[in-house]
C-alpha atoms as a PDB file:
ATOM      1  CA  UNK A   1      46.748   6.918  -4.478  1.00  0.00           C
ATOM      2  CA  UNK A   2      42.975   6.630  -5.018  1.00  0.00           C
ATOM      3  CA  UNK A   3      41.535   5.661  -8.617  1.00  0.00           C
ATOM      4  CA  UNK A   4      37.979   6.903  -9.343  1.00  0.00           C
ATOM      5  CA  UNK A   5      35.652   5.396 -12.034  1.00  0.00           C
ATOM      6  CA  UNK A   6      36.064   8.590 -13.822  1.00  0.00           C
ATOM      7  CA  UNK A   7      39.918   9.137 -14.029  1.00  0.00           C
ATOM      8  CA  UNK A   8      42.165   6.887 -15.912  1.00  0.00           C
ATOM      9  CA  UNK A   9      44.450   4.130 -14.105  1.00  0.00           C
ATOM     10  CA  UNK A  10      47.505   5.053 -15.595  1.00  0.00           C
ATOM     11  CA  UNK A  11      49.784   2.181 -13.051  1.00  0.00           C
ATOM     12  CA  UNK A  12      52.407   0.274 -14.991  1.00  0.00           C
ATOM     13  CA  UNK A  13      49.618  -3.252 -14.886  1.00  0.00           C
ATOM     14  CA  UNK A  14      46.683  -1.448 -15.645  1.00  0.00           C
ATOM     15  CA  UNK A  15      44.399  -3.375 -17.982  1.00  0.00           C
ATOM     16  CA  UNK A  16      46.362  -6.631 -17.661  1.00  0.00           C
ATOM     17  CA  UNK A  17      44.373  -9.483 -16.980  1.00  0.00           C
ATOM     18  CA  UNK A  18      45.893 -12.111 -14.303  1.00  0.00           C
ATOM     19  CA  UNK A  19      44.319 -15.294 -13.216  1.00  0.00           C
ATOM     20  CA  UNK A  20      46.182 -16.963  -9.664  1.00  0.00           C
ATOM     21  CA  UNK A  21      46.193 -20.238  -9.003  1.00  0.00           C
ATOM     22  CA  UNK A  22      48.472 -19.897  -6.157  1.00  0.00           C
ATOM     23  CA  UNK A  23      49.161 -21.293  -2.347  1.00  0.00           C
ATOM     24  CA  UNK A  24      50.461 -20.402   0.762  1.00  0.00           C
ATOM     25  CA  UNK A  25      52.813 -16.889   0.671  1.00  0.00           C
ATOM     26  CA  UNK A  26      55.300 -16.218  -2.370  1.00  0.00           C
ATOM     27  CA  UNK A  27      52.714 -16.894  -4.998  1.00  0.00           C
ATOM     28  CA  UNK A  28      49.899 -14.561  -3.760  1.00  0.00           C
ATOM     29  CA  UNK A  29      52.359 -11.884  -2.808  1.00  0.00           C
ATOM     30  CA  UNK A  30      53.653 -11.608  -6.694  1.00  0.00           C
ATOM     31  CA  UNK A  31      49.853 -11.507  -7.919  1.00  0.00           C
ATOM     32  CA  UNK A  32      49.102  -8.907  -4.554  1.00  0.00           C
ATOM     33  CA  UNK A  33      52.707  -6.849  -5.776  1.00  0.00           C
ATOM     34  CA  UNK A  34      50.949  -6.894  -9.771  1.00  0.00           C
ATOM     35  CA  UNK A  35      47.216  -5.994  -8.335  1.00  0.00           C
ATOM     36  CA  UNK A  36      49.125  -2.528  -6.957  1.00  0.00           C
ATOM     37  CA  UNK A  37      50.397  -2.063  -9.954  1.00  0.00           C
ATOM     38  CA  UNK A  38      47.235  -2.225 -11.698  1.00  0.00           C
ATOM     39  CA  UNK A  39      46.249  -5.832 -13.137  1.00  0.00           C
ATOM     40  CA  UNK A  40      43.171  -7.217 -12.900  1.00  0.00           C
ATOM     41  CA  UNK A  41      43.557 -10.436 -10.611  1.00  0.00           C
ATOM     42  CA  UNK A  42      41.142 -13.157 -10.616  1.00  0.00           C
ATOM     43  CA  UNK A  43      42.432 -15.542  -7.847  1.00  0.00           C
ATOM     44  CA  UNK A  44      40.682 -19.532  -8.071  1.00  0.00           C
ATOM     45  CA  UNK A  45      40.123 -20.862  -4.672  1.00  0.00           C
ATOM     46  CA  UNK A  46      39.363 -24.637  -3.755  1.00  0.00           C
ATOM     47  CA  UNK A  47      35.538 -25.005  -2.972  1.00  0.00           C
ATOM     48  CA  UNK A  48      34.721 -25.409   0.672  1.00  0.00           C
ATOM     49  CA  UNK A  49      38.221 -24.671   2.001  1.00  0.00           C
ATOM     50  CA  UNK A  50      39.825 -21.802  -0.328  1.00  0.00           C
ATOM     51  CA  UNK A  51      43.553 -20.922   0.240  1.00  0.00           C
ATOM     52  CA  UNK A  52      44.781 -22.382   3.258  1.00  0.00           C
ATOM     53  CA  UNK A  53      46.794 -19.448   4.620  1.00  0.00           C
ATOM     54  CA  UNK A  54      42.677 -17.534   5.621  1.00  0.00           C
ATOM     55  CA  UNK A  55      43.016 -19.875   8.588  1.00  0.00           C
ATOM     56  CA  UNK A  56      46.764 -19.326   9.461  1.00  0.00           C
ATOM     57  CA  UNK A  57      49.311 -16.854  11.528  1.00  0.00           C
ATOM     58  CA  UNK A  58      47.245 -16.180  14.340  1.00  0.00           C
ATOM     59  CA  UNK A  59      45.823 -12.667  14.650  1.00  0.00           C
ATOM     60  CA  UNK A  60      42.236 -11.889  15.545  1.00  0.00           C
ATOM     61  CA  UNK A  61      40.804 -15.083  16.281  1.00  0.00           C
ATOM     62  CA  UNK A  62      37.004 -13.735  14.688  1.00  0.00           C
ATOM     63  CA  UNK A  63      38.989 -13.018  11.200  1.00  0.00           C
ATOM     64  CA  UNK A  64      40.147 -16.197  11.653  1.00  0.00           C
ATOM     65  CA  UNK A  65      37.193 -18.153  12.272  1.00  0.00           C
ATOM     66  CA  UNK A  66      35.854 -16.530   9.210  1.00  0.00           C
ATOM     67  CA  UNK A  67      38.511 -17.399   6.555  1.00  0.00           C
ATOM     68  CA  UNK A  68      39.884 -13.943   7.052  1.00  0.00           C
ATOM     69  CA  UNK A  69      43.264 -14.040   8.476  1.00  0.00           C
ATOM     70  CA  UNK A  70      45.454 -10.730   8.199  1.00  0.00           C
ATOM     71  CA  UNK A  71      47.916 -12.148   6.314  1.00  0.00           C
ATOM     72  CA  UNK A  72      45.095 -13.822   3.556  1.00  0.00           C
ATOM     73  CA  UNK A  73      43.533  -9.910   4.018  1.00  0.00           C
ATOM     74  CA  UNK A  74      47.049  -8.754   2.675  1.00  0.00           C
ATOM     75  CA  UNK A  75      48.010 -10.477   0.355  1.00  0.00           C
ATOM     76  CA  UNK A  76      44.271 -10.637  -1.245  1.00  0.00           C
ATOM     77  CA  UNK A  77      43.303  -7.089  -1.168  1.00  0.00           C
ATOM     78  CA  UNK A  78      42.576  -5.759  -4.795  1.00  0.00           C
ATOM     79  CA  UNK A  79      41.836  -9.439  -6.187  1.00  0.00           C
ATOM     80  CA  UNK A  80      38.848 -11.170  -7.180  1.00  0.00           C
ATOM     81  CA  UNK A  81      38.215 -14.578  -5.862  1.00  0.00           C
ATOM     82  CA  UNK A  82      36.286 -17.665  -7.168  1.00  0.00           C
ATOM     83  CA  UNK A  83      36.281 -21.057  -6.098  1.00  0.00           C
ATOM     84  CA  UNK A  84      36.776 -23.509  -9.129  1.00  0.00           C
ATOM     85  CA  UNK A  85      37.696 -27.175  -8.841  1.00  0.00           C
ATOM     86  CA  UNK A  86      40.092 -27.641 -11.181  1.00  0.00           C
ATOM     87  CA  UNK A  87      40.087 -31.444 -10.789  1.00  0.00           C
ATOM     88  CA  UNK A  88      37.208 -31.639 -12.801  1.00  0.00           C
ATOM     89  CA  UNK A  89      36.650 -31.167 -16.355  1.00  0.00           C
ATOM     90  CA  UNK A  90      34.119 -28.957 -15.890  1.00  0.00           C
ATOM     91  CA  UNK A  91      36.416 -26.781 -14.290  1.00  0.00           C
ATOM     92  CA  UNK A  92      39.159 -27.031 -16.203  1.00  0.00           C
ATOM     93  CA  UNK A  93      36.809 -26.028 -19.055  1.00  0.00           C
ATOM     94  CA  UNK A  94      36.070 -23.087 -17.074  1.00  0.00           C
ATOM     95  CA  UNK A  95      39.545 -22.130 -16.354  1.00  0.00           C
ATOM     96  CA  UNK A  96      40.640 -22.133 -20.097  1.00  0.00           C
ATOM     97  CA  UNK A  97      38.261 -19.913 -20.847  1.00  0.00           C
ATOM     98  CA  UNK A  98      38.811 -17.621 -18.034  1.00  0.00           C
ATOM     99  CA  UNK A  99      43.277 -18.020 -18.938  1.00  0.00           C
ATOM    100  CA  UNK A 100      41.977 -17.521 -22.899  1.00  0.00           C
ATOM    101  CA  UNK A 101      40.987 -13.787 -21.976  1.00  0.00           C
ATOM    102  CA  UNK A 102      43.725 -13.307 -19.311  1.00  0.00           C
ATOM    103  CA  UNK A 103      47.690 -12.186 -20.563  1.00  0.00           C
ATOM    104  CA  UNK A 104      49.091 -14.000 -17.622  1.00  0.00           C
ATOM    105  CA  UNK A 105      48.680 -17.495 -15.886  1.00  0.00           C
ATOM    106  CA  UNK A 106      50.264 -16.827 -12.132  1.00  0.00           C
ATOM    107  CA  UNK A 107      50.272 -20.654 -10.454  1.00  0.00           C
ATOM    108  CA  UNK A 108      52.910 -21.996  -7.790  1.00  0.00           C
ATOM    109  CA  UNK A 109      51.026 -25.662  -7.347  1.00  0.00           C
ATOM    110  CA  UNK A 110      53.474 -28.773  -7.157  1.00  0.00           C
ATOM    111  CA  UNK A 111      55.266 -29.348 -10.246  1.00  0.00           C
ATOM    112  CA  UNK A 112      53.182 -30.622 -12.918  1.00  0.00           C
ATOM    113  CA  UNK A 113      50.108 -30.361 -11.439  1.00  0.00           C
ATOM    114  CA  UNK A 114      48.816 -27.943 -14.128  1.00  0.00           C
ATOM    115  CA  UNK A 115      49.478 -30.252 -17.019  1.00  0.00           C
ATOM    116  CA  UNK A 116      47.838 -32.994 -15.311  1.00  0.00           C
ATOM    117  CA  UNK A 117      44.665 -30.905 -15.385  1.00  0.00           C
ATOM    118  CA  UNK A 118      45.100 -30.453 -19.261  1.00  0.00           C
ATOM    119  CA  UNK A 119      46.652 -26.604 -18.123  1.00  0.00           C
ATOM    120  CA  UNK A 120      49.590 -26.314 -18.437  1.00  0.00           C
ATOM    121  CA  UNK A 121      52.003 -24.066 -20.098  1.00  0.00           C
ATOM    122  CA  UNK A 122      51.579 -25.978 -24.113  1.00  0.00           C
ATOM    123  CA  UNK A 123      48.317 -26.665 -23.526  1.00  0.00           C
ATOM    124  CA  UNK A 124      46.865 -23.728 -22.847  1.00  0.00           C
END
């Protein structure tokens, strides 16, 4: 189905905001699953490196080289993405602000890694 400017996105997700903080497969492929449906996804991306599966599961070795692997393409497609570091308070500052306007936090880091930032579920 193709959705023009002009005609209304009437999918189940449409107009819900999403923000990702997610690795590897299970994670991206729930926000990927909720982008078809219609939400907005804003996926955050370490800086320099980004999600580790663009350089993974072979595939055209160019894509590869250039972050783009067809599994990353896949489960990305439909998504914005930004690179934040989180580990920072700048960027934690950034990130509740982004999560204030958003109706859903997606993240699948290691348990707890989220409220060590100052993010997690109470605090934000």
């Amino acid at each position: 189905m193709t959705h023009h400017a002009s005609s209304p996105d009437n999918r189940p997700f449409a107009g819900v905001k999403v923000v990702e903080v997610s690795r590897v497969i299970a994670s991206p492929f729930a926000a990927s699953q909720l982008a078809s449906l219609g939400a907005q996804i804003i996926k955050f991306e370490d800086p320099g490196k980004g999600n580790g599966i663009r350089i993974r599961n072979g595939g055209n070795k160019e894509l590869i080289r250039q972050g783009m692997s067809p599994r990353f393409l896949s489960q990305n497609a439909g998504k914005r993405s930004v690179t934040l570091n989180m580990r920072t308070p700048e960027g934690q500052k950034i990130f509740r602000q982004l999560a204030a306007n958003a109706d859903v936090v997606l993240e699948n880091l290691k348990t707890g890694t989220m409220h060590g930032y100052g993010l997690g579920y109470e605090d934000l």
